[in-house]
Protein backbone atom coordinates (compact mmCIF):
# COMPACT_ATOMS: atom_id res chain seq x y z
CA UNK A 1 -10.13 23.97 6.22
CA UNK A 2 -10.22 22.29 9.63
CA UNK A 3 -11.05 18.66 9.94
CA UNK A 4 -11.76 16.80 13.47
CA UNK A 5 -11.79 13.04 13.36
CA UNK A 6 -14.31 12.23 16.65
CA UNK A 7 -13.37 9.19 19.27
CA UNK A 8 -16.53 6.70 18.70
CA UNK A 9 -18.76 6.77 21.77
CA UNK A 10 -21.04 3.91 20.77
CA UNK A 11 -21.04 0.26 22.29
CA UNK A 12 -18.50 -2.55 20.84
CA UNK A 13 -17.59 -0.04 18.41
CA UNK A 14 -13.82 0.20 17.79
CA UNK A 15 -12.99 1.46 14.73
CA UNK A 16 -11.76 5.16 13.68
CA UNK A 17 -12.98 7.22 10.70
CA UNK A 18 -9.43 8.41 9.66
CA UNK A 19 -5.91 6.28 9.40
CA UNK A 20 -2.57 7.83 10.01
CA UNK A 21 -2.16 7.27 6.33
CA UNK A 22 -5.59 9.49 5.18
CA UNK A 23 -4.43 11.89 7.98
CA UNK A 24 -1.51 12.63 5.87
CA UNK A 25 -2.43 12.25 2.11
CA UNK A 26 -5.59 14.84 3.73
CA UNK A 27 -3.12 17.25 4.66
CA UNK A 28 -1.56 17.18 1.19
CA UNK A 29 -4.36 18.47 -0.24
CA UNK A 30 -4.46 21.55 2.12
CA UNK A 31 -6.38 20.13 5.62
CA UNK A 32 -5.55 20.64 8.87
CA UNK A 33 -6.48 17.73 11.16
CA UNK A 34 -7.26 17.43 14.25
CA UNK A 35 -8.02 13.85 15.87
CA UNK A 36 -9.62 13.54 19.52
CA UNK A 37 -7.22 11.95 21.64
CA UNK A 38 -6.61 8.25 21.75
CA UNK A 39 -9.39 7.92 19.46
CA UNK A 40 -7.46 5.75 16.80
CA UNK A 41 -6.23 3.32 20.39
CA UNK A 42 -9.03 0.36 19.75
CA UNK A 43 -7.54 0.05 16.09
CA UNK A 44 -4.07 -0.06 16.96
CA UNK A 45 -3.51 3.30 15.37
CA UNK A 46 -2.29 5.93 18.29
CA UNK A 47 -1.77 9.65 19.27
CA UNK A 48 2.07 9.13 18.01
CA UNK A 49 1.06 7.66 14.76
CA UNK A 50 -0.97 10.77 14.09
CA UNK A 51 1.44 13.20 15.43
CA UNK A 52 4.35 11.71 12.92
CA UNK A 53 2.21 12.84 9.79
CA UNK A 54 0.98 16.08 11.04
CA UNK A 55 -2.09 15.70 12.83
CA UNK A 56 -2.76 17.65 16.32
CA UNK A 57 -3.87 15.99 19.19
CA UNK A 58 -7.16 17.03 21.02
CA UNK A 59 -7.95 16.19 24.51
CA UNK A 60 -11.04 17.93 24.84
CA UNK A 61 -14.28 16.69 22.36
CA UNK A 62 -15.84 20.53 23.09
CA UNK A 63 -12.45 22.32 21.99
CA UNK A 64 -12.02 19.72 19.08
CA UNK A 65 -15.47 20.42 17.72
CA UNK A 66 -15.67 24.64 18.12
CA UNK A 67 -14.34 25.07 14.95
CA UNK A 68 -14.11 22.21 13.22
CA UNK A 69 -15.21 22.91 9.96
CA UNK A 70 -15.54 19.17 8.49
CA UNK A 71 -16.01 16.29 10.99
CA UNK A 72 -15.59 12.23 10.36
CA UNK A 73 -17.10 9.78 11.95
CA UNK A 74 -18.20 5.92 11.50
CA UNK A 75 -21.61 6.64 13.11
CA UNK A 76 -23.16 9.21 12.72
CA UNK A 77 -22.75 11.00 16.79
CA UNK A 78 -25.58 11.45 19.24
CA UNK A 79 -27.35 14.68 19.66
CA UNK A 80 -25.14 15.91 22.78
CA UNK A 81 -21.90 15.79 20.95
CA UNK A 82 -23.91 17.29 17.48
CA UNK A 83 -24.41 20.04 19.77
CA UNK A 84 -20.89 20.71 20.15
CA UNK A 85 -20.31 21.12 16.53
CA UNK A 86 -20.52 24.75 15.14
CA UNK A 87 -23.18 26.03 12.59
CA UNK A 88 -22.33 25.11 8.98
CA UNK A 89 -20.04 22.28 9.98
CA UNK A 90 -19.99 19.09 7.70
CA UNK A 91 -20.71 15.78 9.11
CA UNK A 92 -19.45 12.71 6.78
CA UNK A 93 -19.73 9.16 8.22
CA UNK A 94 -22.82 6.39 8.02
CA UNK A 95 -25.92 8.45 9.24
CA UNK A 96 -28.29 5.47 9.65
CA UNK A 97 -30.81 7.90 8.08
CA UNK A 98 -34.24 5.69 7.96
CA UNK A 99 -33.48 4.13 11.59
CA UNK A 100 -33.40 7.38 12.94
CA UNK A 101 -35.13 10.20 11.14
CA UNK A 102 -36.20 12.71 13.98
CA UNK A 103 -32.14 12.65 14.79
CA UNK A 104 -31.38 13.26 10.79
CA UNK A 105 -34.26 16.26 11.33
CA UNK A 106 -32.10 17.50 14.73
CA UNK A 107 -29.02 17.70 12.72
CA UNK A 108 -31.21 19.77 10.06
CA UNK A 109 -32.33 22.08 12.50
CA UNK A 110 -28.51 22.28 13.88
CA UNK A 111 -27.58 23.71 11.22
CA UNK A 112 -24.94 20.93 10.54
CA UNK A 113 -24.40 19.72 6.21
CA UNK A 114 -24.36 16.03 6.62
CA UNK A 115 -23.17 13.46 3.75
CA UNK A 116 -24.80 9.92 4.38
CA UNK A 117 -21.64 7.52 3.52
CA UNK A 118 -24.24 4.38 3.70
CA UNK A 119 -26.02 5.95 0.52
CA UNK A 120 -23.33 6.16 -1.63
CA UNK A 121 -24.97 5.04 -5.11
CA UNK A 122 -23.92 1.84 -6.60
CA UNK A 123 -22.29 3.57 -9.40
CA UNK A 124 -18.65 2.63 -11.00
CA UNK A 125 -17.02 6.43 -10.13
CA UNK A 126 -18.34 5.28 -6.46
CA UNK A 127 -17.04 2.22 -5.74
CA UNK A 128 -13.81 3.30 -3.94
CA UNK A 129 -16.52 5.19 -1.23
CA UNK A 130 -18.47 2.58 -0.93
CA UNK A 131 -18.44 2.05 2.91
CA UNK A 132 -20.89 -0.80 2.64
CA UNK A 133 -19.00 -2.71 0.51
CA UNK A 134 -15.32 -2.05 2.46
CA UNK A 135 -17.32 -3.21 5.71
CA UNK A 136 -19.42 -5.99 4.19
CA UNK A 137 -16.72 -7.88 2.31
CA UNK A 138 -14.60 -7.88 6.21
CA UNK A 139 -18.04 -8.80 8.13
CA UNK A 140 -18.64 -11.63 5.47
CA UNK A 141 -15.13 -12.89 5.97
CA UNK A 142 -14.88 -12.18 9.84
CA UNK A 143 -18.92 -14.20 10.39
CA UNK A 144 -16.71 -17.51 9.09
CA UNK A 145 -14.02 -17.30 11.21
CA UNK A 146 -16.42 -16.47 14.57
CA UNK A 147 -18.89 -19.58 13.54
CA UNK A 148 -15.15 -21.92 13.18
CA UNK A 149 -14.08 -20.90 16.60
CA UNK A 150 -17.61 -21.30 18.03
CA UNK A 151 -18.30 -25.09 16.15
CA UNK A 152 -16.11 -27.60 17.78
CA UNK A 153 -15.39 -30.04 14.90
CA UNK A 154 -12.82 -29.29 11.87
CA UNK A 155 -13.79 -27.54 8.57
CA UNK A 156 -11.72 -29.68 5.87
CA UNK A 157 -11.73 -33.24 5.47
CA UNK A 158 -8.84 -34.80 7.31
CA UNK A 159 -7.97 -38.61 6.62
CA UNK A 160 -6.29 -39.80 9.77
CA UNK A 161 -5.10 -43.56 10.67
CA UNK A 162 -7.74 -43.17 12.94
CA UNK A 163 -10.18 -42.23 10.30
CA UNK A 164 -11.20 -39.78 8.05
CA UNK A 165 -13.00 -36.60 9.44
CA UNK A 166 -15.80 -34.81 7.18
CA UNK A 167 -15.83 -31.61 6.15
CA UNK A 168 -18.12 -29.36 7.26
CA UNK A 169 -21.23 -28.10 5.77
CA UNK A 170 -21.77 -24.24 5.10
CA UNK A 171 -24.75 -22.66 4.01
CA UNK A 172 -24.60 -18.63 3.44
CA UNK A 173 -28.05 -17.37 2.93
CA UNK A 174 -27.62 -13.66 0.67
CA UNK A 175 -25.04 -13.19 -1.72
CA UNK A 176 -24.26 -9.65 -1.84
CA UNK A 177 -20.89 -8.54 -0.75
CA UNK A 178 -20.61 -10.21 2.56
CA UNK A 179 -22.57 -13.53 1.69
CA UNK A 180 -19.70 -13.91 -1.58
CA UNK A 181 -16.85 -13.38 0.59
CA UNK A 182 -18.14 -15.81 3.85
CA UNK A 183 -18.65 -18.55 0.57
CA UNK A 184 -15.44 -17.89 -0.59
CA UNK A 185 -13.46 -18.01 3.11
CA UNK A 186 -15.62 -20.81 3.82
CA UNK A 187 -14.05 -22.66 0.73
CA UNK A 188 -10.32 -21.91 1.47
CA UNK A 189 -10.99 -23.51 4.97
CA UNK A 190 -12.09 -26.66 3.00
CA UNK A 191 -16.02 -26.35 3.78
CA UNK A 192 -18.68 -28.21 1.47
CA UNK A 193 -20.71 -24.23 0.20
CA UNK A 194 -24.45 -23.71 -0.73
CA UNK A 195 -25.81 -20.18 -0.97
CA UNK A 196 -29.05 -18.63 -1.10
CA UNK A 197 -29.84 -15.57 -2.87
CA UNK A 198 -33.26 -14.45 -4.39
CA UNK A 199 -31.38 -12.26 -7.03
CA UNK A 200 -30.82 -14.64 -10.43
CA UNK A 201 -27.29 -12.63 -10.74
CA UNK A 202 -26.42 -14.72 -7.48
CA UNK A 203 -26.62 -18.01 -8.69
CA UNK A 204 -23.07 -17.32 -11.89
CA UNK A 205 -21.48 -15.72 -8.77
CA UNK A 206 -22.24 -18.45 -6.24
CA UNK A 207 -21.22 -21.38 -8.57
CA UNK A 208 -17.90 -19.64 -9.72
CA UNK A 209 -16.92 -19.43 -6.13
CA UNK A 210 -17.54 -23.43 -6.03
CA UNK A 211 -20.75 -23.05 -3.89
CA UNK A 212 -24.11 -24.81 -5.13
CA UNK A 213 -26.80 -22.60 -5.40
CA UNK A 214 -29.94 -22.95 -3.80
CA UNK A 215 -33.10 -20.95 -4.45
CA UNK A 216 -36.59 -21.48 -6.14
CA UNK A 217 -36.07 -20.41 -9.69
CA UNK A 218 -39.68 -19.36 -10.66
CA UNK A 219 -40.60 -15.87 -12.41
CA UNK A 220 -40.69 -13.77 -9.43
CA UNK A 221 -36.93 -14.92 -8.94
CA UNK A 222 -35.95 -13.50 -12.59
CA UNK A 223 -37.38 -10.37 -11.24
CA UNK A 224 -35.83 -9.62 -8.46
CA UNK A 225 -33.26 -7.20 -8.07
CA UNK A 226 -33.74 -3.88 -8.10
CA UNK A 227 -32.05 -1.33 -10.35
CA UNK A 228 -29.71 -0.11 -7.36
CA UNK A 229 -28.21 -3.92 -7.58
CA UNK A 230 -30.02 -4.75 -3.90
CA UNK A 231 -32.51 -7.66 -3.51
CA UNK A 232 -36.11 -6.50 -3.59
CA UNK A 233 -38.61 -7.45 -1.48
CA UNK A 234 -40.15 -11.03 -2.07
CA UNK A 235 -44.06 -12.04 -2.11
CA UNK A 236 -45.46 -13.89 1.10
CA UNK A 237 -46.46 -16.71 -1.81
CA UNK A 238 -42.68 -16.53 -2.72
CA UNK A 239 -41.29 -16.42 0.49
CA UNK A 240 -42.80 -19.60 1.49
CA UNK A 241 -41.70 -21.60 -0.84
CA UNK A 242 -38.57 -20.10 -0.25
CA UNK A 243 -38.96 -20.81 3.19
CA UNK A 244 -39.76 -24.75 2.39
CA UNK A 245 -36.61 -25.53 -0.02
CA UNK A 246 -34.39 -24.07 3.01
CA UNK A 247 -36.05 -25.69 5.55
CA UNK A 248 -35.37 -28.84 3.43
CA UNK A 249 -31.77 -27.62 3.05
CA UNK A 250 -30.80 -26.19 6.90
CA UNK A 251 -31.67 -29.12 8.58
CA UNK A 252 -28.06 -30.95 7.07
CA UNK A 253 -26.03 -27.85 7.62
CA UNK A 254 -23.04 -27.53 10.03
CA UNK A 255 -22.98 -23.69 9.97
CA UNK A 256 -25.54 -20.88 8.71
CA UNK A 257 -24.26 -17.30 8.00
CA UNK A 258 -27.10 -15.11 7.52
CA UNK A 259 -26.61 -11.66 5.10
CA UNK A 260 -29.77 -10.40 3.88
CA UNK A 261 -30.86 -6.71 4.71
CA UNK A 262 -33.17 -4.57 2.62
CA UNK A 263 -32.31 -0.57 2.82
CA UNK A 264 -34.46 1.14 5.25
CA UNK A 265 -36.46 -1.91 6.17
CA UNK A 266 -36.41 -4.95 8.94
CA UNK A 267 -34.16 -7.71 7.71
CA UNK A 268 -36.28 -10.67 6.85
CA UNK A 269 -36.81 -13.50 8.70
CA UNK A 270 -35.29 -16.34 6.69
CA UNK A 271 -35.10 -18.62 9.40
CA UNK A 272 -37.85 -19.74 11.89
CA UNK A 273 -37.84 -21.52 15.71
CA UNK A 274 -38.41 -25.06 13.89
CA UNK A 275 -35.84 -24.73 11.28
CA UNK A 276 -33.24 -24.11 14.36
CA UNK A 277 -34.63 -27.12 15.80
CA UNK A 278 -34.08 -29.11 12.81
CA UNK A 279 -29.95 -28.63 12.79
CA UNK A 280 -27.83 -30.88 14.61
CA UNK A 281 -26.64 -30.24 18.33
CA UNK A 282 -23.63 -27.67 17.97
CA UNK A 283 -24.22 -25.97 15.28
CA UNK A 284 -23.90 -22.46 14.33
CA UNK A 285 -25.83 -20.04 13.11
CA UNK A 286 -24.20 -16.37 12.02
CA UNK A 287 -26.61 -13.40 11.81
CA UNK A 288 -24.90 -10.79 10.26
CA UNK A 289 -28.45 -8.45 9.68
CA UNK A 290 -28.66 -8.66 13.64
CA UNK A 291 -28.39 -4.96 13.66
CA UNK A 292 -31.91 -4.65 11.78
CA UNK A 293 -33.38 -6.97 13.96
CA UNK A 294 -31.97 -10.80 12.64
CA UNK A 295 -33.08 -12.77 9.66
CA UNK A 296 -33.08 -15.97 12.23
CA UNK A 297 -35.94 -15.79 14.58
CA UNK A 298 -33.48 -16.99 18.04
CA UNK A 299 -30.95 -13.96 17.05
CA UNK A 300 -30.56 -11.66 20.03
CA UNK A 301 -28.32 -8.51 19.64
CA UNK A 302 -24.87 -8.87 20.51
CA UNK A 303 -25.37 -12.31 22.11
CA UNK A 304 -24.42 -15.65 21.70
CA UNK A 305 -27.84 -17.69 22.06
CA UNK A 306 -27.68 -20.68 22.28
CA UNK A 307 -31.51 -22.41 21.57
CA UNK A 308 -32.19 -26.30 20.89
CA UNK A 309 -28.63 -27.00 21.02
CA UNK A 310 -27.69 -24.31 17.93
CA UNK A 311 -25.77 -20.85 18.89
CA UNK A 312 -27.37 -18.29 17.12
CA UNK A 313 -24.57 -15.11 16.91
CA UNK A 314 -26.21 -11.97 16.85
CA UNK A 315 -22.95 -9.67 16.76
CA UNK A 316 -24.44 -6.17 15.53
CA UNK A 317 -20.78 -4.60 14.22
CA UNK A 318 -18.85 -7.44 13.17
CA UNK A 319 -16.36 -5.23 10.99
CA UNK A 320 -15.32 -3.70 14.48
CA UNK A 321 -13.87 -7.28 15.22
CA UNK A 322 -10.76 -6.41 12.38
CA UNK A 323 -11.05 -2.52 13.56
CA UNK A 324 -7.74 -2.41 12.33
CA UNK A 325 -8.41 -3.11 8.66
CA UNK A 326 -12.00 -2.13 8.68
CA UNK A 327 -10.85 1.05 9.95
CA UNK A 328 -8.23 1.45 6.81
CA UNK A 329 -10.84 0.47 4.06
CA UNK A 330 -13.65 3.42 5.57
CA UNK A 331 -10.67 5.77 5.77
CA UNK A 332 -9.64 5.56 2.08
CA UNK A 333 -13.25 5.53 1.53
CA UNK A 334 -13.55 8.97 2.98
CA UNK A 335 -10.88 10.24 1.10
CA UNK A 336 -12.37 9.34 -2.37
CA UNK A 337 -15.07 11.03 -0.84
CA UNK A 338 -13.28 14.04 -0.23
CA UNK A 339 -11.43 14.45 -3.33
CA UNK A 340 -14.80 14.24 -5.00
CA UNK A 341 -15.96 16.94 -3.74
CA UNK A 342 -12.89 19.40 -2.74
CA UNK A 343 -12.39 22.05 -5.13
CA UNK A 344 -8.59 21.79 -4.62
CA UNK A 345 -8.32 25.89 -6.43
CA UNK A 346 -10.26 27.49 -3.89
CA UNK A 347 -9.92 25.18 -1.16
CA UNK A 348 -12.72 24.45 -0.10
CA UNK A 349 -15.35 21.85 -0.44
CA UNK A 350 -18.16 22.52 -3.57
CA UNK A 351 -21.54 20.86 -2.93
CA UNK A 352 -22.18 20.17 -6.26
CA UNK A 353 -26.01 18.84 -6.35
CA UNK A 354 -25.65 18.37 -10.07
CA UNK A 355 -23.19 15.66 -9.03
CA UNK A 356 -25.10 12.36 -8.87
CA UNK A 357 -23.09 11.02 -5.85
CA UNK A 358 -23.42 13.98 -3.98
CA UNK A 359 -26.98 14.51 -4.54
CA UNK A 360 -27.28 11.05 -3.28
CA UNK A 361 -25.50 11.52 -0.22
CA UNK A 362 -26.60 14.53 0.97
CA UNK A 363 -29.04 14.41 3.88
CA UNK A 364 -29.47 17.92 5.41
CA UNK A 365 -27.77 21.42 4.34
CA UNK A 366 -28.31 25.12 5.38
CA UNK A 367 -31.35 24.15 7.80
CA UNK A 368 -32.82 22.13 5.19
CA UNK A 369 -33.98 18.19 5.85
CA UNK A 370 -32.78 16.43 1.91
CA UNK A 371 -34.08 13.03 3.47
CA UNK A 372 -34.82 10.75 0.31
């Protein structure tokens, strides 16, 4: 079976679906891969790397893509290069499946099979294809390290003969993947931690990272995380009161790294025009849910803005900023994606829709839109 690994097209993206080291373990089990040329270049991984282990070089997307029978990607490709791709081809990478449905229906009618790696179920047997997770925990750890070179003061406290420097204060709002590792990196650089979280699971994982938790701990908080392990949606009447303990907490806080999305919905807006206003001159605020439109009111995509004195970071792909690692982590994740479902007898790959990862991954097949 033929596999093409696609040169990302999109904006500040610089990752690459496949490693070197996937490339080869891939054509152990019986692949022959194919890589678009100098497509691995923005992660440091290049045509020689490939060639070493086996993989041929492509110069031409069209030839790569005639007949290419499985195809990787980190995004899932526009329409003009899905076009290129032949009938009954396999698309696995991160669809973005509710921002853009009439492209998921294209694909359908395309006659491409497309596996969603973003809807990977939060299962145990899933966890080493969990591209969210691989990204996240980089993003979360990446979003501290852009607000330290941003803020122009020192994290830990430093006694001098001058005089002793304070540390600064950190205040992660959402701790799911990213949101735990941003607390923790935070910590090692000698930080004073709160977090945020409206799950009660949050608060056990907060506090053993040496963060204080913050949150209003009524009944709708016991309540609220779904059975997929994701934060549900909160109540107006529990938003704002929500809204009033942070705005109570933000206003002391040196840097703010934002984390909360909801699947398939606008991130929330966690923090409004006045509660910028309220932090000191030069501080920092880190949105990493900028790409569903911010959960800080000043975030504007893929900008630095800087509003009442604050700079709000709106980076959209902050795993791209390691593309390196990030790049490792969704490769491996691909593979344990690919040994699920390759049927290494007959080689070939067996949509099983019995399978509860592939039935939750699958998007379109033989014509047919599987859109959840």
């Amino acid at each position: 079976m033929k596999v093409a690994i696609i040169k990302e097209s999109r904006q500040f993206e610089e990752r690459v679906s496949c490693t070197p080291e996937i490339v080869k373990k891939l054509i152990g089990l019986g692949f022959k891969i194919s890589i678009e040329s100098n497509a691995g270049a923005s992660s440091s991984y290049y045509d020689e790397d490939y060639k070493k282990v086996g993989c041929e070089i492509v110069k031409s997307q069209k030839v790569l893509l005639s007949n290419a029978d499985l195809v990787f990607s980190i995004i899932r490709p526009d329409v003009n290069v899905l076009k290129l791709f032949k009938k009954g081809a396999i698309l696995i990478c991160q669809m973005e499946a509710h921002m853009n449905p009439k492209e998921i229906k294209q694909c359908a009618e395309m006659g491409i099979t497309s596996f969603a790696l973003e809807q990977v179920p939060r299962i145990s047997r899933a966890q080493s294809m969990d591209v969210l997770s691989s990204q996240s925990n980089l993003a979360g750890y990446r979003a501290v390290i852009e607000a330290s070179q941003i803020y122009r003061k020192a994290f830990p406290m430093m006694m001098t003969a001058a005089g002793t420097i304070p540390p600064a204060r950190v205040l992660v709002m959402g701790a799911g993947v990213a949101g735990l590792q941003a607390i923790a990196t935070a910590k090692r650089m000698g930080a004073i931690v709160s977090a945020t979280d409206v799950r009660p699971a949050a608060k056990e994982q907060v506090e053993s990272l040496g963060g204080k938790f913050v949150a209003v701990e009524d009944d709708e908080f016991k309540e609220a995380e779904s059975s997929g392990g994701y934060a549900k949606q909160m109540s107006a009447a529990y938003q704002k009161k929500q809204a009033e303990l942070v705005a109570k907490t933000i206003s002391d806080q040196d840097i703010v790294i934002t984390t909360a999305l909801i699947p398939g919905k606008p991130a929330p807006k966690l923090i409004s025009d006045s509660m910028v206003k309220s932090m000191k001159p030069g501080s920092v605020i880190v949105d990493l849910a900028a790409v569903a439109g911010g959960n800080c009111s000043a975030t504007e995509a893929d900008k630095i803005n800087i509003k009442y004195d604050v700079n709000v970071v709106g980076y959209t792909n902050i795993p791209s900023r390691l593309a390196g690692d990030a790049s490792r982590l969704f490769a491996r994740n691909i593979f344990s994606f690919i040994e699920n479902i390759w049927d290494a007898e007959k080689l070939k790959v067996n949509i099983d829709l019995e399978d509860e990862i592939v039935k939750g991954t699958l998007l379109t097949k033989a014509g047919k839109l599987l859109l959840k």
